[in-house]
PDB file of N, CA and C in Angstrom:
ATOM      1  N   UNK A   1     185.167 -93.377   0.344  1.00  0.00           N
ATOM      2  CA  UNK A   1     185.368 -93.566  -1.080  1.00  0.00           C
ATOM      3  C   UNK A   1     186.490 -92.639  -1.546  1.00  0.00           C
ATOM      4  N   UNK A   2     186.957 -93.461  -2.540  1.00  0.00           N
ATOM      5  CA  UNK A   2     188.416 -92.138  -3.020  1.00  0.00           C
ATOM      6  C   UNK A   2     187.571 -91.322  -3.446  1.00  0.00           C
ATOM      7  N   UNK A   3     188.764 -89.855  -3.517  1.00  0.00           N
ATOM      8  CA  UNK A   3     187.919 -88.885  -3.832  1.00  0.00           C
ATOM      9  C   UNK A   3     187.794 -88.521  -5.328  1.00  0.00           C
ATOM     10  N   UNK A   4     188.764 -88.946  -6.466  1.00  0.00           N
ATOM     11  CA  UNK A   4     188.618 -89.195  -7.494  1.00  0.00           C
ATOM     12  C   UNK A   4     187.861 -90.024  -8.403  1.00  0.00           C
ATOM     13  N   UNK A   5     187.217 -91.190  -7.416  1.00  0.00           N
ATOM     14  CA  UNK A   5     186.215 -91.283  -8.153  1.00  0.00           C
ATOM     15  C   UNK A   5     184.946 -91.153  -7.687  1.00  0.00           C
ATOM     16  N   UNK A   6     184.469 -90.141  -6.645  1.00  0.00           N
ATOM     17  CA  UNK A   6     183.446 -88.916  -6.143  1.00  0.00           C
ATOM     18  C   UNK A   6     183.703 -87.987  -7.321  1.00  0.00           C
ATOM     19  N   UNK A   7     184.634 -87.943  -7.773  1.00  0.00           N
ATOM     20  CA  UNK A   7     185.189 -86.649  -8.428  1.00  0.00           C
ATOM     21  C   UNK A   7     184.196 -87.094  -9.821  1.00  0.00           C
ATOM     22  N   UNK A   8     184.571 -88.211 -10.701  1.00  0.00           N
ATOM     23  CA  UNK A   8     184.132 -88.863 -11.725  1.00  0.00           C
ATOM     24  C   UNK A   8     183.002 -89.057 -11.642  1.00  0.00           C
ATOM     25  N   UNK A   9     182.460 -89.449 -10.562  1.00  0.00           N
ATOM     26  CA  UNK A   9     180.641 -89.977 -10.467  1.00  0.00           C
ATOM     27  C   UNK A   9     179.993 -88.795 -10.397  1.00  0.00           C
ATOM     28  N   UNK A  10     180.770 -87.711  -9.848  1.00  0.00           N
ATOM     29  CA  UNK A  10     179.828 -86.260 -10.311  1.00  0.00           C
ATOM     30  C   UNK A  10     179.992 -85.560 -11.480  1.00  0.00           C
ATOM     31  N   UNK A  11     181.126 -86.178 -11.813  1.00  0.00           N
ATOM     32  CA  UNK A  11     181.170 -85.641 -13.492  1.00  0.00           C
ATOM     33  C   UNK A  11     180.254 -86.534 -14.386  1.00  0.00           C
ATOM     34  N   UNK A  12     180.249 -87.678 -14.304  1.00  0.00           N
ATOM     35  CA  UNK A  12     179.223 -88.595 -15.016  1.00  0.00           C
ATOM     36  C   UNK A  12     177.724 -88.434 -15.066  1.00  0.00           C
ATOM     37  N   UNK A  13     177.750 -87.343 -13.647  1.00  0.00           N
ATOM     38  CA  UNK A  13     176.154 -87.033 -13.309  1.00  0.00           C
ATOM     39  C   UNK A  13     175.269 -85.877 -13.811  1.00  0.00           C
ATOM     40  N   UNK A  14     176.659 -84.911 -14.708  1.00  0.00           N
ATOM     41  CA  UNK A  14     176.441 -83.855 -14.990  1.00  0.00           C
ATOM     42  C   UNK A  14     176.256 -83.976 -16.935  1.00  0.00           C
ATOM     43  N   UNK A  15     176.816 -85.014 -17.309  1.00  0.00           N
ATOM     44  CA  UNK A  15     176.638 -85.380 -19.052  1.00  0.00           C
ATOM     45  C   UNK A  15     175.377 -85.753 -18.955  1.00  0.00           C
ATOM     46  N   UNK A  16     174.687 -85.158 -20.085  1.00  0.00           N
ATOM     47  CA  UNK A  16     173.527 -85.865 -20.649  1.00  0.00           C
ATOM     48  C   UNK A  16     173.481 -86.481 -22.107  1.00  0.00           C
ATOM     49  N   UNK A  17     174.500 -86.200 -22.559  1.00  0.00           N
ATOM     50  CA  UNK A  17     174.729 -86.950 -24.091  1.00  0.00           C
ATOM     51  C   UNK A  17     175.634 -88.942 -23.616  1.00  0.00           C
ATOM     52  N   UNK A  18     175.011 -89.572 -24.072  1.00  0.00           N
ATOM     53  CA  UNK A  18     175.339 -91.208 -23.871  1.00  0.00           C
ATOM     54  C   UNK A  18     176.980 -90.925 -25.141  1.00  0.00           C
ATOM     55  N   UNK A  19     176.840 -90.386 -25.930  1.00  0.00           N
ATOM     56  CA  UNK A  19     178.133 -90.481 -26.466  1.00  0.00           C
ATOM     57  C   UNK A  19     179.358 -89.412 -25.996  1.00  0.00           C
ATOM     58  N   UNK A  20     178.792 -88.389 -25.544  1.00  0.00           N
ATOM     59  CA  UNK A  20     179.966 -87.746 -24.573  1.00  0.00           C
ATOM     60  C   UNK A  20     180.282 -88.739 -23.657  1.00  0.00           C
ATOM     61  N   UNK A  21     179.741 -89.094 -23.116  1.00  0.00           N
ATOM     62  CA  UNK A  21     180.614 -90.389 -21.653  1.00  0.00           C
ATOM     63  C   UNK A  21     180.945 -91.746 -22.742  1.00  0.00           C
ATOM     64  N   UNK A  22     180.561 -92.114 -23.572  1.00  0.00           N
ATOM     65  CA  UNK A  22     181.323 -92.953 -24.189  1.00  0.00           C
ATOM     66  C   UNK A  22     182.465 -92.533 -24.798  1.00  0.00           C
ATOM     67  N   UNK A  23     182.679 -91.030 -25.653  1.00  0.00           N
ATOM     68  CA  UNK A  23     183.576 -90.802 -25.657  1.00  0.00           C
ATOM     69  C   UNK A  23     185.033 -90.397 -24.338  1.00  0.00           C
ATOM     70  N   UNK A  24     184.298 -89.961 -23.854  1.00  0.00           N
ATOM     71  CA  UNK A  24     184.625 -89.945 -22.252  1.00  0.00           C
ATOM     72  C   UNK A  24     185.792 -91.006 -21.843  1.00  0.00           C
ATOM     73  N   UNK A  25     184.560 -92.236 -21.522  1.00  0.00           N
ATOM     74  CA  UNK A  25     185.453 -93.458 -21.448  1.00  0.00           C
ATOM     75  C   UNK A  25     186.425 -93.972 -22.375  1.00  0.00           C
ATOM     76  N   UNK A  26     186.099 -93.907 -23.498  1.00  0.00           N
ATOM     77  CA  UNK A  26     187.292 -94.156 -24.850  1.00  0.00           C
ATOM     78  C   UNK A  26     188.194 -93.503 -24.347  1.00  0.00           C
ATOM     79  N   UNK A  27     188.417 -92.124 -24.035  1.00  0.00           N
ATOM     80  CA  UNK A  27     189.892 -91.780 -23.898  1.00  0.00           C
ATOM     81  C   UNK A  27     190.815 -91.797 -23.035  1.00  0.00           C
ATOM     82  N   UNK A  28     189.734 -92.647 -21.361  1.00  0.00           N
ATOM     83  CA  UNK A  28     190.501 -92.610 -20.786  1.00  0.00           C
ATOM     84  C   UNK A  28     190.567 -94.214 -20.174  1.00  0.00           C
ATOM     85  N   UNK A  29     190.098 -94.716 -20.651  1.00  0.00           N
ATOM     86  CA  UNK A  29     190.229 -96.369 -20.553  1.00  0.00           C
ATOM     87  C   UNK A  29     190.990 -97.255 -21.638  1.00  0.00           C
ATOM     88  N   UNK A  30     191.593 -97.979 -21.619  1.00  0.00           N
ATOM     89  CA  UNK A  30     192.505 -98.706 -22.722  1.00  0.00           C
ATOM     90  C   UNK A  30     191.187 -99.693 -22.899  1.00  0.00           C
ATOM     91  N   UNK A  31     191.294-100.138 -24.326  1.00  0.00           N
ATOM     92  CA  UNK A  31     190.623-101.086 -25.259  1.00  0.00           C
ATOM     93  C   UNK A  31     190.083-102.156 -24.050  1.00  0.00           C
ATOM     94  N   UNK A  32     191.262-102.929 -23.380  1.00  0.00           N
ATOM     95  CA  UNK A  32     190.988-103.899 -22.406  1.00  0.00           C
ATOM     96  C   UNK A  32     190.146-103.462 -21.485  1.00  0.00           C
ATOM     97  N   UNK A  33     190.815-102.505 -20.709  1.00  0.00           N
ATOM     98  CA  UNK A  33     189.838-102.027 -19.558  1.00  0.00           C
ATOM     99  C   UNK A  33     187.847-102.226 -20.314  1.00  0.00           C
ATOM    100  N   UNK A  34     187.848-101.267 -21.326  1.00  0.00           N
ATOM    101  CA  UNK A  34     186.491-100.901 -21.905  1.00  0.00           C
ATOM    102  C   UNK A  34     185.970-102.309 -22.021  1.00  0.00           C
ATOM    103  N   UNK A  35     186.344-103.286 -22.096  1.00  0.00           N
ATOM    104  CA  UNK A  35     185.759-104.634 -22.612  1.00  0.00           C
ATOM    105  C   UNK A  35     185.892-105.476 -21.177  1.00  0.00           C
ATOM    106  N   UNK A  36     186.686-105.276 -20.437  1.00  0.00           N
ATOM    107  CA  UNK A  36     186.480-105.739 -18.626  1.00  0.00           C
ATOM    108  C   UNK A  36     184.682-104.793 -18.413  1.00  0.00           C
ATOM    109  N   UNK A  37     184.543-103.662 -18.833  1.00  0.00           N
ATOM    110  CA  UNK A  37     183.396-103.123 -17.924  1.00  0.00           C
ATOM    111  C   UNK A  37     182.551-103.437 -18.760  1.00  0.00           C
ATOM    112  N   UNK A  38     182.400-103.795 -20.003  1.00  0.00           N
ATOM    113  CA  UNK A  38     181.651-104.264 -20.710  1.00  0.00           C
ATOM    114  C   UNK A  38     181.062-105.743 -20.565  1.00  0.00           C
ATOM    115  N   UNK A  39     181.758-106.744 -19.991  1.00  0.00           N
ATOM    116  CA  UNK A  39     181.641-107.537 -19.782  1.00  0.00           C
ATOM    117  C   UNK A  39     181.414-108.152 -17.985  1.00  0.00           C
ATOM    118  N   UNK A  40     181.521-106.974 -17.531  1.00  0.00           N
ATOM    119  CA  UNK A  40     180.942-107.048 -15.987  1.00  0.00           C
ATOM    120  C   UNK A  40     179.229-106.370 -15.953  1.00  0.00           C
ATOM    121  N   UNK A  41     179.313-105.869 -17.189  1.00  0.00           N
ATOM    122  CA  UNK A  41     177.763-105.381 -16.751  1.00  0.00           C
ATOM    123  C   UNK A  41     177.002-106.512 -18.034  1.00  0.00           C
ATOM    124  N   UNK A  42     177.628-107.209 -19.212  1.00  0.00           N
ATOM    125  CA  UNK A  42     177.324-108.273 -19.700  1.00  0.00           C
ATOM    126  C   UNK A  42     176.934-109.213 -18.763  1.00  0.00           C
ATOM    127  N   UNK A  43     177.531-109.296 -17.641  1.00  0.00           N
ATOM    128  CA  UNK A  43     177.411-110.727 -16.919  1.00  0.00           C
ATOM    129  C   UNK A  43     176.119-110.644 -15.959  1.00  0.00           C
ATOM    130  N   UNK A  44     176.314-109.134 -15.760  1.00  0.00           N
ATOM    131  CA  UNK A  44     175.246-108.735 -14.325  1.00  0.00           C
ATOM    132  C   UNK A  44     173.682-108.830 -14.875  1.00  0.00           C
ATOM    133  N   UNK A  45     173.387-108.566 -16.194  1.00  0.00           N
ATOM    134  CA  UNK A  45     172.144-108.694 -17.364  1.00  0.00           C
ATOM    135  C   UNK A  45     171.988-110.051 -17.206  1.00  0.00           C
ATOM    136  N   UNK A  46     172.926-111.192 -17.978  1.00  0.00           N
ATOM    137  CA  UNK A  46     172.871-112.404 -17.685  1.00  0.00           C
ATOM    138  C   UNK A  46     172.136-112.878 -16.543  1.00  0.00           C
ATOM    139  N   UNK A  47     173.090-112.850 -15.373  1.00  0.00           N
ATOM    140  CA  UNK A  47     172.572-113.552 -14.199  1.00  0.00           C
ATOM    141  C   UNK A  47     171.067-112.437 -13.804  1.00  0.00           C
ATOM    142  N   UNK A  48     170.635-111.706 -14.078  1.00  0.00           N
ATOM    143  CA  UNK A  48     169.249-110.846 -13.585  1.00  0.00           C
ATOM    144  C   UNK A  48     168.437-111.562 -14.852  1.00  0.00           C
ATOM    145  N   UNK A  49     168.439-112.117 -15.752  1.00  0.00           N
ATOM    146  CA  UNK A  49     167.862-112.789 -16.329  1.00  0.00           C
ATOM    147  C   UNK A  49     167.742-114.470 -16.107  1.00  0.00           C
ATOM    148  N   UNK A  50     168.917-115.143 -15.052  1.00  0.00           N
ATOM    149  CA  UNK A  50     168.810-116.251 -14.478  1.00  0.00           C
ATOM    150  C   UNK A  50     169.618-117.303 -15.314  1.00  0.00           C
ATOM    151  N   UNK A  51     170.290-116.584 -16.413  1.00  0.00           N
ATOM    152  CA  UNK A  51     171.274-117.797 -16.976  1.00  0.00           C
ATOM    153  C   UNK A  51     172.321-118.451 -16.103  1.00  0.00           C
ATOM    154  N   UNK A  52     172.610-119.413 -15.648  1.00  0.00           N
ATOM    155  CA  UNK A  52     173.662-120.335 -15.254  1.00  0.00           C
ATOM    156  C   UNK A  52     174.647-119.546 -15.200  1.00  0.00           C
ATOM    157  N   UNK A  53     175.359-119.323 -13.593  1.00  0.00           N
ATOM    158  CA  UNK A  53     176.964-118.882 -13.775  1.00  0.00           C
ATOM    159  C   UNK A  53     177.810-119.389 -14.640  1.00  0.00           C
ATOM    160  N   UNK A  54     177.800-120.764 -14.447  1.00  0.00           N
ATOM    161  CA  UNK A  54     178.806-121.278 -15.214  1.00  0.00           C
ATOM    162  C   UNK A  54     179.384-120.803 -17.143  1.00  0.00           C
ATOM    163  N   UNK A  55     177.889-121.089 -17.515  1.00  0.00           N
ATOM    164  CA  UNK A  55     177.785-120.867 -18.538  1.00  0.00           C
ATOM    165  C   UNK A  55     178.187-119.351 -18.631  1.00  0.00           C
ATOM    166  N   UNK A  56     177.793-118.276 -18.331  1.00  0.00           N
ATOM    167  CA  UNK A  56     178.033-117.006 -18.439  1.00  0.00           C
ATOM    168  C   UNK A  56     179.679-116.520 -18.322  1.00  0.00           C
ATOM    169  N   UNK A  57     180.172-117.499 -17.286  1.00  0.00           N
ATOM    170  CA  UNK A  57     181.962-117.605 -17.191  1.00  0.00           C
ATOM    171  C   UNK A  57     183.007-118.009 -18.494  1.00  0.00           C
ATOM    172  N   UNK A  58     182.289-119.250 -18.979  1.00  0.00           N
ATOM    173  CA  UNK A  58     182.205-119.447 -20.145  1.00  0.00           C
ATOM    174  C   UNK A  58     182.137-118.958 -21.636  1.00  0.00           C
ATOM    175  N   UNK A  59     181.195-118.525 -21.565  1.00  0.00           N
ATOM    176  CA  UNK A  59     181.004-117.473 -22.864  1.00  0.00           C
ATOM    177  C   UNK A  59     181.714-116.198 -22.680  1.00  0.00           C
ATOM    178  N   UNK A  60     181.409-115.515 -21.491  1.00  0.00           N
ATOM    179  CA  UNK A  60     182.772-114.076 -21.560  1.00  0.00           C
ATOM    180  C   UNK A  60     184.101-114.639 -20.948  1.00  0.00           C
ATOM    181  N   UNK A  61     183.985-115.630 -20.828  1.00  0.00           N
ATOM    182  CA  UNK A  61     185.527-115.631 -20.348  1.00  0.00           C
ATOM    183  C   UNK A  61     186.131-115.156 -19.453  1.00  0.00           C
ATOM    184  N   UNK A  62     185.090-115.194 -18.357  1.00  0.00           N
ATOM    185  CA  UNK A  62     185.471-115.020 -16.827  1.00  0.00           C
ATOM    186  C   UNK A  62     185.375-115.940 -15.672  1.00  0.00           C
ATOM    187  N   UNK A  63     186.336-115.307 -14.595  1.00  0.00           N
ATOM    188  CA  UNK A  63     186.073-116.222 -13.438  1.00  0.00           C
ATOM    189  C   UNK A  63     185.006-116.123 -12.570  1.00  0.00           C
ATOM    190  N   UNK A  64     184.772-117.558 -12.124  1.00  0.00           N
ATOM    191  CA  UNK A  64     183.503-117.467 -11.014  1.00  0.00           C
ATOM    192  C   UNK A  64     183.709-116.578 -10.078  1.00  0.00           C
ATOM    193  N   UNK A  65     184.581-116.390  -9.622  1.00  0.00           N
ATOM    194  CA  UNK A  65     184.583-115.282  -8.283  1.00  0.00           C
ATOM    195  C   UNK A  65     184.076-113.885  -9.054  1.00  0.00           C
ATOM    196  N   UNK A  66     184.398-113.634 -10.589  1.00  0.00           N
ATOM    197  CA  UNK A  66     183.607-112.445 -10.929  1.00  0.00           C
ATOM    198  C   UNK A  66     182.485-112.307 -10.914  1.00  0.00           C
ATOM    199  N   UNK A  67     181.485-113.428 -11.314  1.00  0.00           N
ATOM    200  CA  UNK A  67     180.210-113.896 -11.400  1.00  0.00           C
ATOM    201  C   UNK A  67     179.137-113.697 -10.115  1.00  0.00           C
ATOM    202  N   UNK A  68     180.440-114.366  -9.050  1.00  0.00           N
ATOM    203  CA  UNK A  68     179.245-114.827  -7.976  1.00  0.00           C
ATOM    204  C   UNK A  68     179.659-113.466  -7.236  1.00  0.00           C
ATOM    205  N   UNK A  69     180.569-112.147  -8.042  1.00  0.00           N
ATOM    206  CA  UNK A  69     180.826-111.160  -6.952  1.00  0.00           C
ATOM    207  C   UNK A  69     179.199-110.151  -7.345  1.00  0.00           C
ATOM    208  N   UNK A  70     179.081-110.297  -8.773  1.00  0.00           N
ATOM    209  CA  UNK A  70     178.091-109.887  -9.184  1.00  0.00           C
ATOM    210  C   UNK A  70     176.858-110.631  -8.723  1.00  0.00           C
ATOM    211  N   UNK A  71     176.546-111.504  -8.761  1.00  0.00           N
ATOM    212  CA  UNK A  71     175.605-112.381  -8.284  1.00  0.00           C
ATOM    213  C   UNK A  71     175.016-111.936  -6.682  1.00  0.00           C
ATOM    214  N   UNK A  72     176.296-111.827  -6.363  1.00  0.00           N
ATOM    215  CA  UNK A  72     176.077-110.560  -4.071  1.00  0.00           C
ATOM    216  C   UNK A  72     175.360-110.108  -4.672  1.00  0.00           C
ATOM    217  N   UNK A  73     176.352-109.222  -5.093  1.00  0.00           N
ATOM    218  CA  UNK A  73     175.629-107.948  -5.454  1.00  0.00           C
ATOM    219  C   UNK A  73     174.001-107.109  -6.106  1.00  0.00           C
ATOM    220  N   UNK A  74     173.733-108.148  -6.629  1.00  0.00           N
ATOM    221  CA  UNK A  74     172.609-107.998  -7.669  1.00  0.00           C
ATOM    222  C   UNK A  74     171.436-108.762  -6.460  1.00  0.00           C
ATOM    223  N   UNK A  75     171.486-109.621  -5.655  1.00  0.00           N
ATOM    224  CA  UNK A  75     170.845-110.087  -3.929  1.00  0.00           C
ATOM    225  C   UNK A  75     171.118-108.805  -3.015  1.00  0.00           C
ATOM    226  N   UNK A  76     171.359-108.023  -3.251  1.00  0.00           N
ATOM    227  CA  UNK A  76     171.222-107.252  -2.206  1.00  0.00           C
ATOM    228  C   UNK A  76     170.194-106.012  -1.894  1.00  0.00           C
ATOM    229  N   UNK A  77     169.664-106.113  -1.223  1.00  0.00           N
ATOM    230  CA  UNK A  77     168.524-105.380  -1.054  1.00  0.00           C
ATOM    231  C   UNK A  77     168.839-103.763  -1.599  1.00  0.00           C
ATOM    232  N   UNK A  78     167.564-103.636  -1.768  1.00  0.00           N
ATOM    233  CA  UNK A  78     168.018-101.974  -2.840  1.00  0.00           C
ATOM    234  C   UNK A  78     168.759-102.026  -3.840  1.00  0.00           C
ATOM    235  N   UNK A  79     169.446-103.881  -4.459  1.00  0.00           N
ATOM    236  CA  UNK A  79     170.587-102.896  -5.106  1.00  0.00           C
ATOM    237  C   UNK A  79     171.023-102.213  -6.172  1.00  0.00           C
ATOM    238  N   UNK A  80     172.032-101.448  -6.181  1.00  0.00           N
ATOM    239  CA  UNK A  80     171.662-100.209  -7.567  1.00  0.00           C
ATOM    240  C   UNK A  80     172.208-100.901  -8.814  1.00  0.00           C
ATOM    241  N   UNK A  81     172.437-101.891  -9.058  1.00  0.00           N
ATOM    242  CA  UNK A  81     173.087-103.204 -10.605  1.00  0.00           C
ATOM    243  C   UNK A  81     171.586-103.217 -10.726  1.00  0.00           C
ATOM    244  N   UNK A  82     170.827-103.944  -9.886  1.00  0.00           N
ATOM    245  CA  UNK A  82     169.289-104.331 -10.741  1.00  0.00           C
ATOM    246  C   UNK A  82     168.300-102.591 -10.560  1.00  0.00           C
ATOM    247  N   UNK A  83     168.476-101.582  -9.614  1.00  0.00           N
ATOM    248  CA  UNK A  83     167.844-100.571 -10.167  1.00  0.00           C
ATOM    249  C   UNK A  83     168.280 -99.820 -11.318  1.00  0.00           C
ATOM    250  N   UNK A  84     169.792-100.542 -11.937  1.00  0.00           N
ATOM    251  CA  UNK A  84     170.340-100.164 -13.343  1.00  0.00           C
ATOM    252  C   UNK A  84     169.742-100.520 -14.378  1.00  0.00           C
ATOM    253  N   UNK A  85     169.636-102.162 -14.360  1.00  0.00           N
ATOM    254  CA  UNK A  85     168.878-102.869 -15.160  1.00  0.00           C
ATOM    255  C   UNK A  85     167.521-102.819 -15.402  1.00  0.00           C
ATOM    256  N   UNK A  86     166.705-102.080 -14.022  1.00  0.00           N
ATOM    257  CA  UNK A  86     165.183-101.794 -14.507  1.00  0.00           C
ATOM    258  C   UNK A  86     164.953-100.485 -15.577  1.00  0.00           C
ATOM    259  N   UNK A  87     166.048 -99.726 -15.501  1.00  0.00           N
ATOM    260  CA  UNK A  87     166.276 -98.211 -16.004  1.00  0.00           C
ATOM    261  C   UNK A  87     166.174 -98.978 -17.398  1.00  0.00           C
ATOM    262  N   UNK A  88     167.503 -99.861 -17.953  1.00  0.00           N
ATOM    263  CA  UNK A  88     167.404-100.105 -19.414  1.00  0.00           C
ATOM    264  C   UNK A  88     166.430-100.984 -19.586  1.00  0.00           C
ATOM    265  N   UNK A  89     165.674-101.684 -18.937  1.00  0.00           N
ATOM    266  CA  UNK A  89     164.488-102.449 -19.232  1.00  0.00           C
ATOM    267  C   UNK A  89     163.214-101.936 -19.580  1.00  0.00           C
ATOM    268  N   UNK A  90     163.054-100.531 -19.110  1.00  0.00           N
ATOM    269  CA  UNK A  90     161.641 -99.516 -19.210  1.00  0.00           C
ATOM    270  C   UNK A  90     161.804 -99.114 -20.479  1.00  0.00           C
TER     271      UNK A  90
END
């Protein structure tokens, strides 16, 4: 893994305020970027709830290869997208 973002995931691990890392991200992500990650973890909720790829491509305005990359991902044993989603679900 690069080491800069080892570097970031241990800095992310060390905030405990949700608006320090949002501010965080505001300053160092452009508007677009923030609404790409917003809308990759939009999609990953979606499909763990079982809505239709298609439809979900659709409404955010993405491609299937984003969908069904999330879609692996979220099938994979252990994996940490749906032990994300049980965190905001509790």
């Amino acid at each position: 893994m690069d080491k800069n973002i080892r570097e970031l995931s241990r800095l992310l691990s060390l905030i405990n305020s949700p608006k320090e890392i949002q501010n965080f991200f505001e300053s160092i992500l452009s508007r677009k970027e923030l609404a790409d990650i917003g809308n990759r973890w939009e999609l990953v909720k979606r499909l763990d709830r079982g809505e239709p790829q298609r439809r979900i491509a659709n409404d955010l305005h993405l491609s299937l290869c984003k969908i069904t990359r999330g879609s692996k991902e979220l099938k994979k044993k252990n994996a940490v997208l749906k032990r994300f989603i049980n965190k905001i679900n509790n």
